[in-house]
Protein backbone atom coordinates (compact mmCIF):
# COMPACT_ATOMS: atom_id res chain seq x y z
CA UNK A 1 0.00 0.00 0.00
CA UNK A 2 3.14 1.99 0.60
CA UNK A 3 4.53 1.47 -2.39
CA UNK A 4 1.17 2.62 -4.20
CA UNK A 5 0.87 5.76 -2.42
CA UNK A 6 4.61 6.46 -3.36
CA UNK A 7 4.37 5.98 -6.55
CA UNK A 8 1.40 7.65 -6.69
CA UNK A 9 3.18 11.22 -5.50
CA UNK A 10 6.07 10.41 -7.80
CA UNK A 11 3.66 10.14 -11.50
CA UNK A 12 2.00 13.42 -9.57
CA UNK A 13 5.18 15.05 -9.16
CA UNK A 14 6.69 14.51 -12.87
CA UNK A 15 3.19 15.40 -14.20
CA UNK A 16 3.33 18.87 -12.50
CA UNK A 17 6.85 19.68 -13.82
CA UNK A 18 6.23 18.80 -17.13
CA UNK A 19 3.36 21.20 -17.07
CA UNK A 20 6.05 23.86 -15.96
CA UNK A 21 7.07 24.57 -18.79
CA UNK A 22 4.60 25.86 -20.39
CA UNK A 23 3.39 27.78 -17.36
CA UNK A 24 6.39 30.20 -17.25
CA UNK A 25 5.50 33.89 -18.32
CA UNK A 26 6.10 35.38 -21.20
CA UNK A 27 9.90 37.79 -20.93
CA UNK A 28 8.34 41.05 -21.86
CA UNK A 29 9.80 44.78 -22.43
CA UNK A 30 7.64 45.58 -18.85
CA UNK A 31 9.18 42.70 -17.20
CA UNK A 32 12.82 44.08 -18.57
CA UNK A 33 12.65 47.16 -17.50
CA UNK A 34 10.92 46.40 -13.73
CA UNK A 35 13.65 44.15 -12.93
CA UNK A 36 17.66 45.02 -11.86
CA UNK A 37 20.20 43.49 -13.77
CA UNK A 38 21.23 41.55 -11.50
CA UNK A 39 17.51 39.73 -11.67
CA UNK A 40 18.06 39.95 -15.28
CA UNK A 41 20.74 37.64 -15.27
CA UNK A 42 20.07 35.24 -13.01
CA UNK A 43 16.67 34.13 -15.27
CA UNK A 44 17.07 31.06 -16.65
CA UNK A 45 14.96 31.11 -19.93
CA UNK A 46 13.11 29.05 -21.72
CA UNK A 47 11.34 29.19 -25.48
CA UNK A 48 7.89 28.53 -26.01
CA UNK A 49 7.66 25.60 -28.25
CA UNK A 50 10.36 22.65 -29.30
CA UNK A 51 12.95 23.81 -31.84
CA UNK A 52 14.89 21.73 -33.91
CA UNK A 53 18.06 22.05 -36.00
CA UNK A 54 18.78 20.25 -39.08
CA UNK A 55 22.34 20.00 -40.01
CA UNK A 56 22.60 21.49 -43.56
CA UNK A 57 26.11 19.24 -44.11
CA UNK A 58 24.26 15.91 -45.66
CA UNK A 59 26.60 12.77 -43.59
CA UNK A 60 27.38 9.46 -44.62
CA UNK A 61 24.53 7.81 -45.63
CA UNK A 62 22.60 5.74 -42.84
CA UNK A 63 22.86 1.71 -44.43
CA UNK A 64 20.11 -0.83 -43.44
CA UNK A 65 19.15 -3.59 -44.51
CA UNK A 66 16.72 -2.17 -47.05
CA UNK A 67 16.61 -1.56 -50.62
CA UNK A 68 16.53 1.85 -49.70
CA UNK A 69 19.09 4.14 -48.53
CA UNK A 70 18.41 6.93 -46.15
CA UNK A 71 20.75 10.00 -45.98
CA UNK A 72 21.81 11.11 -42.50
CA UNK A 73 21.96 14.96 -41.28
CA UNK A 74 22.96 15.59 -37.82
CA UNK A 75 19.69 17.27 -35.45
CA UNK A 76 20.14 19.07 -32.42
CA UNK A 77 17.15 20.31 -30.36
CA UNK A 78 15.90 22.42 -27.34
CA UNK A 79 12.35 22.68 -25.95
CA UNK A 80 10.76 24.25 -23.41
CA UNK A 81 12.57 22.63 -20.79
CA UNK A 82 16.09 23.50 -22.06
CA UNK A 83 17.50 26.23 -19.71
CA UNK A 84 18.96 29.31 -21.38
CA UNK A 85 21.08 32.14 -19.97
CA UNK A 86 21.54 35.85 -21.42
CA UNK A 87 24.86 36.18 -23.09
CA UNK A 88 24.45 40.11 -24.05
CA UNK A 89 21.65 42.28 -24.25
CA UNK A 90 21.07 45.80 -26.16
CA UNK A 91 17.95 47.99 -26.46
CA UNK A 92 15.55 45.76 -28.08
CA UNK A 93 17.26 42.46 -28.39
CA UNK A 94 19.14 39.94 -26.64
CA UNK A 95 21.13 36.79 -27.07
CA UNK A 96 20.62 33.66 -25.08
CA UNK A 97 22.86 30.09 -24.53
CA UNK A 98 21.00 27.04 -24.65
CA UNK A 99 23.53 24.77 -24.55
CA UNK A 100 25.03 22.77 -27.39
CA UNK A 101 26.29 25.75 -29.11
CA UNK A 102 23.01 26.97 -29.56
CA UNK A 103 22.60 30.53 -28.82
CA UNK A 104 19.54 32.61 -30.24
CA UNK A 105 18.99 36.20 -30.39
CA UNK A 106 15.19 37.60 -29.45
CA UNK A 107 13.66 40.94 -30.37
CA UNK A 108 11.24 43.03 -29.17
CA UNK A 109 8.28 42.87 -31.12
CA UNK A 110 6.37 45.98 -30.99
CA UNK A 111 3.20 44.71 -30.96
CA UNK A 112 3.05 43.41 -27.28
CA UNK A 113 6.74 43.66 -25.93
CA UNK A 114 7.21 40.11 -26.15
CA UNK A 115 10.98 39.17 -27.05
CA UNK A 116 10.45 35.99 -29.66
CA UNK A 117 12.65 34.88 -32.65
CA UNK A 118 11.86 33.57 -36.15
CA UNK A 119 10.33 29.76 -35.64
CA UNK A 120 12.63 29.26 -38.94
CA UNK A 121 15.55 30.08 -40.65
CA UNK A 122 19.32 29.04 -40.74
CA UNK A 123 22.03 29.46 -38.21
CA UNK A 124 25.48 28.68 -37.29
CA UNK A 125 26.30 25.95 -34.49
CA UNK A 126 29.94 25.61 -33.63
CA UNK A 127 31.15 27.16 -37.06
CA UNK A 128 28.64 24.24 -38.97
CA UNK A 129 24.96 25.71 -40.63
CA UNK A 130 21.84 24.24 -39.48
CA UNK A 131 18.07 24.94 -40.52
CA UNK A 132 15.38 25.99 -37.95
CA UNK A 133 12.58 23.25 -38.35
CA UNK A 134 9.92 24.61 -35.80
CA UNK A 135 8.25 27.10 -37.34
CA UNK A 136 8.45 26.47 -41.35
CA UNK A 137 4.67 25.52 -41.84
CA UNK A 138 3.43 27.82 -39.00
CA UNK A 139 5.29 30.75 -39.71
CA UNK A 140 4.95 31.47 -35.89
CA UNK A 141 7.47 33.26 -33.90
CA UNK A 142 9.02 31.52 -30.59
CA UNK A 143 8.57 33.23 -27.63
CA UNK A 144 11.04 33.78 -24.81
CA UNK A 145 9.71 32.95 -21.40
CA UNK A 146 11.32 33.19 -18.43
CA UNK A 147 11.89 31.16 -14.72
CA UNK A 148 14.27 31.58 -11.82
């Protein structure tokens, strides 16, 4: 019965930090500006939706034992889980490390004062290019949201 109820809190527990994620608040202009610097920099941040990276350098190709042969690209990813520190900030923008290489600068949009990035697009990854996959269909920008 022990064991139940432990388990029980465990699933419970995992199931409210997965939802976490995509409780954290949006990193505003308003929020910017309320906070010190020193606040600023001890966020760690978080996008809004999964990202991947598709290696534009095609590797060997991937044999099975198929007729067919599959090419290989190398895929890196973050999600909204992936904690991200500023690296520099300006007026308007900023630039933050996820890890991996990966670092992403975020604007301002004037619209609401969100700071978000292009959901697609290509970018360099320890000095090798790599296509944003998230946001090709959607044309959606990723937001920047923000934890402690």
């Amino acid at each position: 019965m022990r064991l139940m109820r432990n388990l029980s809190l465990l699933v419970l527990t995992v199931l409210a930090l997965a939802g976490c994620a995509a409780q954290y608040p949006m990193f505003t202009e308003v929020y910017r500006k309320n906070a010190g610097e020193q606040d600023i920099r001890s966020l760690v941040l978080h996008v809004s939706s999964t990202l991947e990276f598709r290696s534009l350098r095609e590797l060997d190709p991937i044999v099975e034992n198929t007729p067919f042969k599959k090419s290989g690209h190398r895929f890196l990813q973050i999600d909204g889980t992936t904690p991200g520190r500023i690296l520099a900030q300006r007026d308007g923008w900023l630039s933050v490390d996820f890890g991996q290489g990966i670092a992403l600068t975020f604007t301002r949009r004037d619209s609401d004062g969100v700071y978000a990035t292009a959901g697609w697009g290509t970018i360099t990854i320890g000095g090798e290019r790599y296509d944003i996959m998230a946001g090709i269909m959607s044309g959606k920008d990723v937001e920047l949201r923000f934890g402690r």
